[in-house]
N, C-alpha and C. Protein backbone atom coordinates (compact mmCIF):
# COMPACT_ATOMS: atom_id res chain seq x y z
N UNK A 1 -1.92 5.93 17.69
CA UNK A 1 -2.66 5.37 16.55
C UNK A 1 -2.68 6.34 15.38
N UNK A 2 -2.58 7.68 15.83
CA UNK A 2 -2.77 8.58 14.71
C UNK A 2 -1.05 8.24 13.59
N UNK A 3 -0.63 8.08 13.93
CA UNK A 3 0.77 7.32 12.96
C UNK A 3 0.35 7.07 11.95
N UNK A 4 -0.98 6.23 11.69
CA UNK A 4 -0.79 5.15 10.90
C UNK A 4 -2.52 5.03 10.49
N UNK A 5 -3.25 6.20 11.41
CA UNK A 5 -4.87 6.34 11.20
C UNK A 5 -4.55 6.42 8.98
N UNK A 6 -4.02 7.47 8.78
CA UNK A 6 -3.82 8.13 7.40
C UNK A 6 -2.91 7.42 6.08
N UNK A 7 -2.38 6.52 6.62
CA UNK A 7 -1.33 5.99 6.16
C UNK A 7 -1.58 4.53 5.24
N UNK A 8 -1.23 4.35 4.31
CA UNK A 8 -1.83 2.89 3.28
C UNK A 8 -0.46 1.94 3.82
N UNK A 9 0.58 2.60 3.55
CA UNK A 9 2.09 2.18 3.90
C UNK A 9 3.06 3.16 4.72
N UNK A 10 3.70 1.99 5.29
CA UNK A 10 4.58 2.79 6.42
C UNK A 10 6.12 2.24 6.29
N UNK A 11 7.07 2.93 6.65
CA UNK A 11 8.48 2.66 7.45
C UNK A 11 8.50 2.81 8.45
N UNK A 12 9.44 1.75 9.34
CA UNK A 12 9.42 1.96 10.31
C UNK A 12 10.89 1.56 10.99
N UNK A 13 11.65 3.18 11.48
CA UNK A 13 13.19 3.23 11.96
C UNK A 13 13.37 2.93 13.30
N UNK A 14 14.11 2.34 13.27
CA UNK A 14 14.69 1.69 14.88
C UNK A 14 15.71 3.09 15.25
N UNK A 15 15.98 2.79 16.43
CA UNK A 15 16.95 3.52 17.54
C UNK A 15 18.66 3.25 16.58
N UNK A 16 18.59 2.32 15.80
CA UNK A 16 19.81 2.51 14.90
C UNK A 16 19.58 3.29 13.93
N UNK A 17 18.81 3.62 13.53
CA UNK A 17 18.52 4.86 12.11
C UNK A 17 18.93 3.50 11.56
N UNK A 18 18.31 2.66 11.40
CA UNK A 18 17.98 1.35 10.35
C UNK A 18 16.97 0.70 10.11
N UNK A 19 16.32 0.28 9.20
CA UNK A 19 14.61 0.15 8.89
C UNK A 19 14.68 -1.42 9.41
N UNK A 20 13.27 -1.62 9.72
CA UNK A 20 12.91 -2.96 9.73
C UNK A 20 12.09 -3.49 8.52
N UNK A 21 12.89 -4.67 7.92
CA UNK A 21 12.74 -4.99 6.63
C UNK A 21 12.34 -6.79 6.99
N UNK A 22 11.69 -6.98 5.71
CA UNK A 22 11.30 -8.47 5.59
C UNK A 22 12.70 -9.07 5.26
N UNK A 23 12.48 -9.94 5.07
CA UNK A 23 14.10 -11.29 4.84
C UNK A 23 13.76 -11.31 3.56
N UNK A 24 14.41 -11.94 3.13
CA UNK A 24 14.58 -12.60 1.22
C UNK A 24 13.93 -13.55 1.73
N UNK A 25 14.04 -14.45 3.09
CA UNK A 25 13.42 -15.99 2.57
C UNK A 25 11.82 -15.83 2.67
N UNK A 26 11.51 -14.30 2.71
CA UNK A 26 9.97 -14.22 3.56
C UNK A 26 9.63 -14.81 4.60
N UNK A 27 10.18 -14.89 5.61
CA UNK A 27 10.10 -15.89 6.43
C UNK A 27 10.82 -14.93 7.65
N UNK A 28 11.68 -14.18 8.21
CA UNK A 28 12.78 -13.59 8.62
C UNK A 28 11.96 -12.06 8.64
N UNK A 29 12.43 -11.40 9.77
CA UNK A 29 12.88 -9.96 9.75
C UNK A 29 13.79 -9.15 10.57
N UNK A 30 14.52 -8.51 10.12
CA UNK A 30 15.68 -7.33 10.30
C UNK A 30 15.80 -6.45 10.69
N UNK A 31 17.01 -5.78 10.68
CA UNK A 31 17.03 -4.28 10.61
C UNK A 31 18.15 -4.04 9.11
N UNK A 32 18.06 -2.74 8.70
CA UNK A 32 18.68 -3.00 7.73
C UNK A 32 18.94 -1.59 7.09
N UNK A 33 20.19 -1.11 6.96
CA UNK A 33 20.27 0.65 6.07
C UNK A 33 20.17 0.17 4.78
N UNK A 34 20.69 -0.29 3.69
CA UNK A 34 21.13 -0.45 2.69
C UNK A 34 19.58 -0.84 1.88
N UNK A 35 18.97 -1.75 2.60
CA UNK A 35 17.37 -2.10 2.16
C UNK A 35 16.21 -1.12 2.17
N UNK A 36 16.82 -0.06 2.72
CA UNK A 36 15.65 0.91 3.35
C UNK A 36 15.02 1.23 1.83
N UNK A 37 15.36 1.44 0.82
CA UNK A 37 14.40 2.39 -0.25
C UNK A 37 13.95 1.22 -1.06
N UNK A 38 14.01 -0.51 -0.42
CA UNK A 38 13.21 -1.08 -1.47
C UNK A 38 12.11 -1.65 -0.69
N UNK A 39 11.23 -2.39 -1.30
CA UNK A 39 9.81 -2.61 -1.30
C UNK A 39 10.05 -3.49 0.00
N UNK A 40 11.30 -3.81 0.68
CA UNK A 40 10.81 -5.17 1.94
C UNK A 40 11.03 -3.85 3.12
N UNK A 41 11.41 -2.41 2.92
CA UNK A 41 11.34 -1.81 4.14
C UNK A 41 9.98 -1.31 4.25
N UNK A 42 9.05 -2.00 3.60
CA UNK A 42 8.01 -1.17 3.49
C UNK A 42 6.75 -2.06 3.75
N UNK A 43 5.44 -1.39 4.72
CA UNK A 43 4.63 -2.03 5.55
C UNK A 43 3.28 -1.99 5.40
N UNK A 44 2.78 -2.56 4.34
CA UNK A 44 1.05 -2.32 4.40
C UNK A 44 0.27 -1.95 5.81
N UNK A 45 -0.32 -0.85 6.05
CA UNK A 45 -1.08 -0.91 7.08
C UNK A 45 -2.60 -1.43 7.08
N UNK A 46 -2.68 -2.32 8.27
CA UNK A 46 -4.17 -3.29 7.39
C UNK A 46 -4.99 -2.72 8.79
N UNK A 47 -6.29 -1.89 9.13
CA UNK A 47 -6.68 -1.95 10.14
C UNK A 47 -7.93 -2.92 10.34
N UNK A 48 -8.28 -2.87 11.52
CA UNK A 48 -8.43 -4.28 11.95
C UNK A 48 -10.06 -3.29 12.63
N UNK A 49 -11.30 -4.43 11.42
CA UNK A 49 -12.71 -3.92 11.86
C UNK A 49 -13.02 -3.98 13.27
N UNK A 50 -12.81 -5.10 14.02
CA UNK A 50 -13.24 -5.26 15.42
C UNK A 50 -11.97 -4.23 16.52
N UNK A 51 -11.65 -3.76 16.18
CA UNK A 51 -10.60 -3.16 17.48
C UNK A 51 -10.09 -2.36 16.79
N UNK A 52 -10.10 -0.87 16.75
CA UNK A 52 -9.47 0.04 16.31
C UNK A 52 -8.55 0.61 16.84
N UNK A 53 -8.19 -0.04 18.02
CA UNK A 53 -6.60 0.47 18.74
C UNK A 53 -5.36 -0.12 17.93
N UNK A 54 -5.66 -1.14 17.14
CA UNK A 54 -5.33 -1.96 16.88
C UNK A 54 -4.42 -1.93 15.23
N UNK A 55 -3.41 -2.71 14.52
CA UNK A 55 -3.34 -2.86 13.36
C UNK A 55 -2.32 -4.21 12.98
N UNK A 56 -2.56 -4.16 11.55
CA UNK A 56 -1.85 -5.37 11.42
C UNK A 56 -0.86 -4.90 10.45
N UNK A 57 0.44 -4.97 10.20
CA UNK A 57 1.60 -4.45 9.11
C UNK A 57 1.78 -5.73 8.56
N UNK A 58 1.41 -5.59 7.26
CA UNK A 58 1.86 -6.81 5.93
C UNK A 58 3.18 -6.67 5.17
N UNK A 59 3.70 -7.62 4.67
CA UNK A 59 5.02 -7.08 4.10
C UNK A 59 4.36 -7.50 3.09
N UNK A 60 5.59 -6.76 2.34
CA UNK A 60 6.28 -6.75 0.05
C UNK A 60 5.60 -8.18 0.26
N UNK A 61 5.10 -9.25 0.85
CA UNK A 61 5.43 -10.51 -0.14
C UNK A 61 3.61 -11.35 0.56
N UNK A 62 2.64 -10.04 1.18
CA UNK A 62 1.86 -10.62 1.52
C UNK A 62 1.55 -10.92 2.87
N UNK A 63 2.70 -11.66 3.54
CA UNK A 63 2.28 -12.30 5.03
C UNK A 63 2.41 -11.31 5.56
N UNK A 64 2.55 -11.63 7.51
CA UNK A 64 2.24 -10.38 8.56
C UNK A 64 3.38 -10.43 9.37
N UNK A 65 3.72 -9.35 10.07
CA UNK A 65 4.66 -9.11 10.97
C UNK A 65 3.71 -10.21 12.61
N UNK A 66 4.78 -11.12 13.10
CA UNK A 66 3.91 -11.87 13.86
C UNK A 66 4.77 -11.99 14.63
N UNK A 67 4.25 -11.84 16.23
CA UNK A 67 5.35 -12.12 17.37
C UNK A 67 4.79 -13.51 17.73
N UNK A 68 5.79 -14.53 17.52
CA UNK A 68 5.86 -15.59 17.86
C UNK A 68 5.80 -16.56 19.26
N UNK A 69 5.58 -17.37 19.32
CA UNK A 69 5.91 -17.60 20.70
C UNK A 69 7.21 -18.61 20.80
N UNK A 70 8.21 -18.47 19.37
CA UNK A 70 9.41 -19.60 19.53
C UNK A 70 10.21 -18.11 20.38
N UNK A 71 11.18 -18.91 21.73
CA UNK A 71 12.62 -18.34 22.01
C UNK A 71 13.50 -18.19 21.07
N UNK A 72 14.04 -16.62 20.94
CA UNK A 72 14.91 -15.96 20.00
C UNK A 72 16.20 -16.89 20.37
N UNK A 73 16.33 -17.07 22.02
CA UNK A 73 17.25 -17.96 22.16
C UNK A 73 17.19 -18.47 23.48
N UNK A 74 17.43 -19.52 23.55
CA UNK A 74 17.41 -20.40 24.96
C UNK A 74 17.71 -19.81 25.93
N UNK A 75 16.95 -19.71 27.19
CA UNK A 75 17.04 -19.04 28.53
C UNK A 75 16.97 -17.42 28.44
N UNK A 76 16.77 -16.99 27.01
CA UNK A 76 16.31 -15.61 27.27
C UNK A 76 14.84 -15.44 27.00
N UNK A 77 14.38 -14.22 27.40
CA UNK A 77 12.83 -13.49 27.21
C UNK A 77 12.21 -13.70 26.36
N UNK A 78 13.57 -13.03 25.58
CA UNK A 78 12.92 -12.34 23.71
C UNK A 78 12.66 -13.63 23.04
N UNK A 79 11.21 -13.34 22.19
CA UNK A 79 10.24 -14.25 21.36
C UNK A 79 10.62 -13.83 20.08
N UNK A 80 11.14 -14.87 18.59
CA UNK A 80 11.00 -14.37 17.63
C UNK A 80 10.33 -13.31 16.91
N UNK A 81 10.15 -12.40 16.31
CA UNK A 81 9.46 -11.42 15.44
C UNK A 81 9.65 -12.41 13.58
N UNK A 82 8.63 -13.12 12.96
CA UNK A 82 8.21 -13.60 11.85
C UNK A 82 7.71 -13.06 10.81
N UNK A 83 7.79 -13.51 9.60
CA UNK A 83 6.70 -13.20 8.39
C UNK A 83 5.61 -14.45 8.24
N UNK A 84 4.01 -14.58 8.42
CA UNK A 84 3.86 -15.20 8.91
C UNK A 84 2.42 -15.59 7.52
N UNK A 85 1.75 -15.94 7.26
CA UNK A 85 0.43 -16.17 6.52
C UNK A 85 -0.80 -16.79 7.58
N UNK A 86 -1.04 -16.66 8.61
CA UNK A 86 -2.35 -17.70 9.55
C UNK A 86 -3.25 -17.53 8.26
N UNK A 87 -4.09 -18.62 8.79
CA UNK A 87 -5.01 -19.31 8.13
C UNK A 87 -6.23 -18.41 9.01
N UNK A 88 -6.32 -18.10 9.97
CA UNK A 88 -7.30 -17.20 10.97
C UNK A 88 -6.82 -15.70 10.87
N UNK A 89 -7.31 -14.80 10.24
CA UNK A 89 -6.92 -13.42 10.44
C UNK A 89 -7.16 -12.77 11.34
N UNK A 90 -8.06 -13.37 12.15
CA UNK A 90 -7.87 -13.07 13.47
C UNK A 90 -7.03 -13.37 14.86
N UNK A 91 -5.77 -13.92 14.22
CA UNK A 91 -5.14 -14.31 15.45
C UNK A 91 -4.18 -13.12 16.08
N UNK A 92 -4.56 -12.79 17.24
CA UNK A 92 -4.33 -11.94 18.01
C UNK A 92 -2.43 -11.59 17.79
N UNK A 93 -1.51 -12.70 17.06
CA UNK A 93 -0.23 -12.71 17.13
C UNK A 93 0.17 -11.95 15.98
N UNK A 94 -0.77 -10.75 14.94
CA UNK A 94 -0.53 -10.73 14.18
C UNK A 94 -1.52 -9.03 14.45
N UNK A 95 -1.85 -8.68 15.67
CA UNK A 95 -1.79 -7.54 16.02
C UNK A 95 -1.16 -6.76 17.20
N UNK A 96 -0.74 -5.56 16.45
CA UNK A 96 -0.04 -4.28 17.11
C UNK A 96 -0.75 -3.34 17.83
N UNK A 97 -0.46 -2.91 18.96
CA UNK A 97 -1.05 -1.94 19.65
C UNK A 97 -0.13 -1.02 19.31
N UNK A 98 0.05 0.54 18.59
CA UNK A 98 0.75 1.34 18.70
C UNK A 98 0.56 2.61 19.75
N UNK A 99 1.29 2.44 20.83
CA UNK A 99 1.49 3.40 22.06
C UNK A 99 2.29 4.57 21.45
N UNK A 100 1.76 5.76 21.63
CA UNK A 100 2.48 6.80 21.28
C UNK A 100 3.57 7.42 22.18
N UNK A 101 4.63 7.77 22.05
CA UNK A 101 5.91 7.87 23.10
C UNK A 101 6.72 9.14 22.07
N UNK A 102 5.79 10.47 22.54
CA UNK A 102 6.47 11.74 21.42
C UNK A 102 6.40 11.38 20.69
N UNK A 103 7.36 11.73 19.96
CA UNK A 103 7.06 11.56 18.49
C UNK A 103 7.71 10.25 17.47
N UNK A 104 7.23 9.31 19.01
CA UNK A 104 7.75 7.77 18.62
C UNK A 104 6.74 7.20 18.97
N UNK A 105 7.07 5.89 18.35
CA UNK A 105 5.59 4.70 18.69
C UNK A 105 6.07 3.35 19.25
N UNK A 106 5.88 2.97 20.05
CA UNK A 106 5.71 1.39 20.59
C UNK A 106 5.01 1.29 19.71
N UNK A 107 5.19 -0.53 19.52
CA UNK A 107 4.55 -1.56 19.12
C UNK A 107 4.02 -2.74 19.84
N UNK A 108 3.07 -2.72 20.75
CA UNK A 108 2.83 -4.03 21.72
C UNK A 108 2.02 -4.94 21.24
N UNK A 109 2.34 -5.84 21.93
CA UNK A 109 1.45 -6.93 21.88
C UNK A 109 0.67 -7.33 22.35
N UNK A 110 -0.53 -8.44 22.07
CA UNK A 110 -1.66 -8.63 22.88
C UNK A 110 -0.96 -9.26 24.02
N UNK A 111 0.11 -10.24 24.31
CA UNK A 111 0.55 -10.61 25.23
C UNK A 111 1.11 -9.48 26.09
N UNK A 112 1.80 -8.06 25.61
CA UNK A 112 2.28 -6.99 26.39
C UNK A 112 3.63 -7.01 25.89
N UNK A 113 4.33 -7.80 25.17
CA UNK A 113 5.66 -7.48 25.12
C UNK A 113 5.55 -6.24 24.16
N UNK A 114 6.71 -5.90 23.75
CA UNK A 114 7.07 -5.05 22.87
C UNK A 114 7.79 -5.42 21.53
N UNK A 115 7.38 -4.89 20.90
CA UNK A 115 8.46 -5.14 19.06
C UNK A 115 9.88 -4.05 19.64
N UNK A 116 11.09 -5.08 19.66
CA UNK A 116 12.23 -4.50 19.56
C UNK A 116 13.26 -4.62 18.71
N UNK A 117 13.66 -3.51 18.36
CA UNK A 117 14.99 -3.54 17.69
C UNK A 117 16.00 -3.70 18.54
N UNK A 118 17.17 -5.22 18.53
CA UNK A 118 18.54 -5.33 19.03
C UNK A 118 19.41 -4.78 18.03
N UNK A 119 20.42 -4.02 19.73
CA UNK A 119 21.65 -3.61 19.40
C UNK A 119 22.64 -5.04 19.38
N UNK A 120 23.65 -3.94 19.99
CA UNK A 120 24.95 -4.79 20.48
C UNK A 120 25.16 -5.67 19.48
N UNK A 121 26.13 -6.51 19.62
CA UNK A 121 27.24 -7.61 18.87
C UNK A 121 26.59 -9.11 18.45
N UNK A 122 26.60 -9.60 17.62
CA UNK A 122 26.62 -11.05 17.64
C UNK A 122 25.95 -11.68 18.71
N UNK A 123 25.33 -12.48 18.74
CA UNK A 123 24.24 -13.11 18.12
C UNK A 123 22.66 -12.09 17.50
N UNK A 124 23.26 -11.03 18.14
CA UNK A 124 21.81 -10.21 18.81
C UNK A 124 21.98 -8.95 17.52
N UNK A 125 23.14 -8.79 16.92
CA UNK A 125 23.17 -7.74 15.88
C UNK A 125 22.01 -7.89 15.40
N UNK A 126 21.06 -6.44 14.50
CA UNK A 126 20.17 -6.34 13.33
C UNK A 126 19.11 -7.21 13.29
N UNK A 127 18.63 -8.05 14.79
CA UNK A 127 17.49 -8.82 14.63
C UNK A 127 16.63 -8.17 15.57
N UNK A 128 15.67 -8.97 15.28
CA UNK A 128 13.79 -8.29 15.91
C UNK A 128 13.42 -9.31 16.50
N UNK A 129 13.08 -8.83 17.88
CA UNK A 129 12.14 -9.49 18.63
C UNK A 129 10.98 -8.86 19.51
N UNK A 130 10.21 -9.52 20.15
CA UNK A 130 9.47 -8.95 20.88
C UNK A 130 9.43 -9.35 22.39
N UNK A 131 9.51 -8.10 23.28
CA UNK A 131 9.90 -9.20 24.85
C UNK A 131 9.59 -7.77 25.74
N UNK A 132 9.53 -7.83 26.81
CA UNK A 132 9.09 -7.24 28.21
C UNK A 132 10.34 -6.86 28.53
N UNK A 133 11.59 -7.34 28.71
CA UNK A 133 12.35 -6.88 29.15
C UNK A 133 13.62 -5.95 27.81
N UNK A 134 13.74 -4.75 28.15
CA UNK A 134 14.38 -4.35 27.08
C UNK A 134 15.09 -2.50 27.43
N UNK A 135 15.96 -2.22 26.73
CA UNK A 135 16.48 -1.03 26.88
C UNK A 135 15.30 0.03 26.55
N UNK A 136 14.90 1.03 27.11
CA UNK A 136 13.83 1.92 26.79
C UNK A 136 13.64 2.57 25.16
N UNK A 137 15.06 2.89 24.42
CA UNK A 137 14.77 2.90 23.00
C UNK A 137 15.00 2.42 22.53
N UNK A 138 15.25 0.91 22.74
CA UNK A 138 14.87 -0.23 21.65
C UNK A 138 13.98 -0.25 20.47
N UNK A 139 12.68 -0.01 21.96
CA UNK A 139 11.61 -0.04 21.35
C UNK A 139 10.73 0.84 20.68
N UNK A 140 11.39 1.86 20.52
CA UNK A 140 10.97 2.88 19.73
C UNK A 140 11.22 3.08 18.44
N UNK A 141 9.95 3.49 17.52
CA UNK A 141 10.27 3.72 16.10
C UNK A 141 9.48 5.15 15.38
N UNK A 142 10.32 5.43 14.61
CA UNK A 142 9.91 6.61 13.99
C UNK A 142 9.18 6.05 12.59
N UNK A 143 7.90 6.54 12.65
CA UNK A 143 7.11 6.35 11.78
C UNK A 143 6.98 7.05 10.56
N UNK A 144 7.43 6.38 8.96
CA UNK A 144 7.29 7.13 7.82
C UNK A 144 6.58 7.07 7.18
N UNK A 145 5.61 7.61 6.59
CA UNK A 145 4.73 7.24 5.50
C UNK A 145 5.36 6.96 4.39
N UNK A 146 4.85 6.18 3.41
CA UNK A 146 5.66 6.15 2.01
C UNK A 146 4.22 5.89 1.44
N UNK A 147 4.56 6.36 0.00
CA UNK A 147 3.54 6.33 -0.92
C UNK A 147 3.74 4.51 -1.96
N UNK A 148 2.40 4.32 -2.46
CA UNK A 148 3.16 3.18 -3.02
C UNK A 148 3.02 3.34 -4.85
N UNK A 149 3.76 2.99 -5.23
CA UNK A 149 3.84 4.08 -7.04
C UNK A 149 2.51 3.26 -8.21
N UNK A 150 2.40 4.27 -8.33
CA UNK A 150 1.02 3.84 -9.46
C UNK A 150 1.29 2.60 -9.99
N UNK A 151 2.32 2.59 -10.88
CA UNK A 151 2.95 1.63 -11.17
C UNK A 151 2.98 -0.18 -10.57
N UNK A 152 3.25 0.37 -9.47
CA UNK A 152 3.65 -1.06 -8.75
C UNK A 152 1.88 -1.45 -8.43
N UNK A 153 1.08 -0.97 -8.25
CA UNK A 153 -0.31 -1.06 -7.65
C UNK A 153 -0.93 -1.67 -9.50
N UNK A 154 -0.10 -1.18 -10.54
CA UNK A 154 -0.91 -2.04 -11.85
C UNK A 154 -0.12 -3.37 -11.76
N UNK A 155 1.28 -3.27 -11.47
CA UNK A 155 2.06 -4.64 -11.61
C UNK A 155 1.46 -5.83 -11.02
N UNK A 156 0.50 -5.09 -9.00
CA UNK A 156 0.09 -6.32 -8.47
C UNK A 156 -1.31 -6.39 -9.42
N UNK A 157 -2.01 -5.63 -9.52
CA UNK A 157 -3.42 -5.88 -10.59
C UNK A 157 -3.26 -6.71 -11.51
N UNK A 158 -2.32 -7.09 -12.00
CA UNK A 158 -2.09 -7.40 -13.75
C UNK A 158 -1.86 -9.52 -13.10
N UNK A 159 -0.91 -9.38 -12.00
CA UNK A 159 -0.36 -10.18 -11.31
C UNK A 159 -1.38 -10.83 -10.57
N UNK A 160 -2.96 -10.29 -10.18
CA UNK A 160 -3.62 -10.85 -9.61
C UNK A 160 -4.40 -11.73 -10.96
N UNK A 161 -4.76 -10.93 -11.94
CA UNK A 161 -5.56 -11.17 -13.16
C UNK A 161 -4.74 -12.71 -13.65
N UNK A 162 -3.75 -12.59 -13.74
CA UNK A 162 -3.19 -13.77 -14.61
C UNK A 162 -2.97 -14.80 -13.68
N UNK A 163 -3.24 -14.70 -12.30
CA UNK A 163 -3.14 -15.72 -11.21
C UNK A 163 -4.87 -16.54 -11.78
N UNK A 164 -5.68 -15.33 -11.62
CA UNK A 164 -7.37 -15.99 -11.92
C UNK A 164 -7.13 -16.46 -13.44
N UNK A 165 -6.43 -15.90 -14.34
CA UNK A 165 -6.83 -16.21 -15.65
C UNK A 165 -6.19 -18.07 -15.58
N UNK A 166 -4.93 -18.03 -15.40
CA UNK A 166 -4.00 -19.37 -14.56
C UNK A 166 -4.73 -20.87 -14.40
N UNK A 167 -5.90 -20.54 -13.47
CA UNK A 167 -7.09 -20.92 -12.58
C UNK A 167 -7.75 -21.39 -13.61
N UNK A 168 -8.13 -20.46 -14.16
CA UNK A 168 -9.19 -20.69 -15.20
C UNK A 168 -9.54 -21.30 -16.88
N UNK A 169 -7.65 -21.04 -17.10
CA UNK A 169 -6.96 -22.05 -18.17
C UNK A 169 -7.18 -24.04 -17.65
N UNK A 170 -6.56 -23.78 -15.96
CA UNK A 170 -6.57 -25.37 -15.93
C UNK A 170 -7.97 -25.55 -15.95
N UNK A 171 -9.55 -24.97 -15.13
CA UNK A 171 -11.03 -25.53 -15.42
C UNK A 171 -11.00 -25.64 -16.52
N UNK A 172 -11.08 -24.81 -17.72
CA UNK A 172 -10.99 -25.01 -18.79
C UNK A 172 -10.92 -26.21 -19.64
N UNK A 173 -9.34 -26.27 -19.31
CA UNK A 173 -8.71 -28.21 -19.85
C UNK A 173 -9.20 -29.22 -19.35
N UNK A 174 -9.77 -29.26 -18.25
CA UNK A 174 -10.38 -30.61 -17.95
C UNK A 174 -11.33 -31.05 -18.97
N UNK A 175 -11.63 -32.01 -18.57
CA UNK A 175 -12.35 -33.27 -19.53
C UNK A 175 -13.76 -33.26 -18.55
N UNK A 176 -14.91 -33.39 -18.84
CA UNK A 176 -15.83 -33.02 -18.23
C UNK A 176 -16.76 -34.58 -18.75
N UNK A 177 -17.76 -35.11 -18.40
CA UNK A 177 -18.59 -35.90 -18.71
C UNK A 177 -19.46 -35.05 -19.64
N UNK A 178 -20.46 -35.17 -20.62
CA UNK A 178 -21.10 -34.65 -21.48
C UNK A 178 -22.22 -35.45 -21.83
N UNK A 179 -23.05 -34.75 -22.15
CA UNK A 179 -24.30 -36.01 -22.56
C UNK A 179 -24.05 -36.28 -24.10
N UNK A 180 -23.24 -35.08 -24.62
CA UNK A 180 -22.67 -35.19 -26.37
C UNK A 180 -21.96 -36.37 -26.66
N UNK A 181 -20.96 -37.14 -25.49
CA UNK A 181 -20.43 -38.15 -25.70
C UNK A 181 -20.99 -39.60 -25.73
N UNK A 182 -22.77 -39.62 -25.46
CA UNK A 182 -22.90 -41.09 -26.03
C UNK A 182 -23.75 -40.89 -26.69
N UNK A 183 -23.56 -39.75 -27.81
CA UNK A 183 -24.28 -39.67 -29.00
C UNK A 183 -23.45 -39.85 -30.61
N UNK A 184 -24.00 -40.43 -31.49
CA UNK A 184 -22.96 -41.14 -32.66
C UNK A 184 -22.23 -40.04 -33.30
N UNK A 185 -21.02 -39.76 -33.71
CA UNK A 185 -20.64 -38.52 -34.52
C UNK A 185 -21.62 -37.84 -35.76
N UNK A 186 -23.03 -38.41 -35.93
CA UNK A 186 -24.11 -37.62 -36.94
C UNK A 186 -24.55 -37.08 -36.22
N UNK A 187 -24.68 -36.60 -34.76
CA UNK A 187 -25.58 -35.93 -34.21
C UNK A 187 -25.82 -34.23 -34.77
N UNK A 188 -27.01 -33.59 -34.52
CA UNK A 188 -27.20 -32.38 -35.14
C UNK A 188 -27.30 -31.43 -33.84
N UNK A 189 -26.90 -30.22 -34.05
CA UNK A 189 -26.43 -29.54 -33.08
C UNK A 189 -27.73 -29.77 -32.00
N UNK A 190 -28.96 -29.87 -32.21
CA UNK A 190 -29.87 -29.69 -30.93
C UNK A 190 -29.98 -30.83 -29.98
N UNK A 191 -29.02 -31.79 -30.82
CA UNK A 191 -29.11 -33.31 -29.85
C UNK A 191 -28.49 -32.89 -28.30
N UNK A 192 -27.47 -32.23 -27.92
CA UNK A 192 -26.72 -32.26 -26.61
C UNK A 192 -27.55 -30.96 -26.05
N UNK A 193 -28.72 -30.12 -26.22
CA UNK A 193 -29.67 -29.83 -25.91
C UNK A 193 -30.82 -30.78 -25.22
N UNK A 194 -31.15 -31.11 -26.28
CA UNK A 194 -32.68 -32.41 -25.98
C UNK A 194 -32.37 -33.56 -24.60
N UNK A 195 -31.13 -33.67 -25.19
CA UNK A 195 -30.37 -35.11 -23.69
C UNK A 195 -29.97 -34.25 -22.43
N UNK A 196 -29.74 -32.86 -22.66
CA UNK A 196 -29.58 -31.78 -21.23
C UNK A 196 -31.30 -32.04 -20.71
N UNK A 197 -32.17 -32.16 -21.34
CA UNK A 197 -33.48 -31.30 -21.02
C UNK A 197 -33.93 -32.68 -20.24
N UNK A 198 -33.93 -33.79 -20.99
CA UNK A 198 -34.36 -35.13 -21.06
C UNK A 198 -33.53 -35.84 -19.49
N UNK A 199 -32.06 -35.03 -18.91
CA UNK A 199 -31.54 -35.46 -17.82
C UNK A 199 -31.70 -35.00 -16.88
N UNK A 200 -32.11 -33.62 -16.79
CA UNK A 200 -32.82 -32.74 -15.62
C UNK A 200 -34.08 -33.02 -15.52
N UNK A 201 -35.07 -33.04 -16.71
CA UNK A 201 -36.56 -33.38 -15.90
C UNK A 201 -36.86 -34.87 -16.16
């Protein structure tokens, strides 16, 4: 746990010296050299109030690293590894137990499998799953801290603001009922006062 006690964001290298990265479709995750220095090799660490053995890794785009319960592939073990959004932040499929192994870390699951990185050829190249049965450093990852740049932390600020401001353009435009509207265009400003006062008491 100490990996990741200190840590806001993490990398995290497979047994290929290749990062595990989010997909483009947000939806997908990898392994990947070439992706390693941009924002999808990189892992919010979210810890989790009720269970401190515990954590949850968010990707670049929001959702969570989630071991699934779809088959990676028919008649085998291994369970997809997802980018995922639940509606319950508490669903247990969306936390990591990190087991320390030297100066490597498992990743388990509440079910017990493990987060693995596949080797070997086709079908199984550069994908992630999670499963019980597996080569011993599969499942091992070397843990990096990364910092996240001043910069990018105003980009999401600015990006949250104009999401609420967004929000608050469409309340805005609506058309609202008024008590001003069944009064004649001479009315004097205290009239849509007096008909507020006159409709509440």
């Amino acid at each position: 746990m100490e990996f990741f006690e200190k840590s806001v964001a993490v990398r995290l290298k497979t047994h290929l010296d290749k990062y595990l990265v989010a997909g483009d479709d947000q939806v997908t995750v990898r392994q990947s050299r070439s992706a390693a220095g941009t924002r999808r090799a990189r892992w919010l660490v979210d810890h989790v109030d009720s269970n401190s053995h515990v954590i949850r890794l968010k990707s670049c785009y929001g959702n969570y690293l989630t071991a699934s319960r779809t088959p990676f592939l028919l008649g085998m073990t291994g369970k997809k590894v997802l980018l995922t959004s639940p509606e319950n932040t508490k669903d247990l499929a969306i936390e990591w137990q990190p087991v320390r192994d030297g100066f490597q870390v498992k990743l388990k699951t509440s079910a017990g499998t493990f987060l693995r990185a596949n080797g070997a050829t086709m079908p199984w190249r550069n994908t992630v799953t999670h499963d019980t049965d597996f080569t011993h450093n599969w499942i091992l990852f070397d843990v990096e801290p990364v910092e996240i740049p001043e910069d990018e932390e105003l980009n999401d600020y600015l990006s949250m603001v104009t999401s609420f401001s967004s929000v608050s353009d469409e309340i805005s435009g609506l058309e609202f009922d008024s008590p001003v509207s069944v009064h004649s265009s001479g009315f004097s400003p205290r009239t849509p006062i007096l008909s507020i006062k006159k409709v509440i008491f």
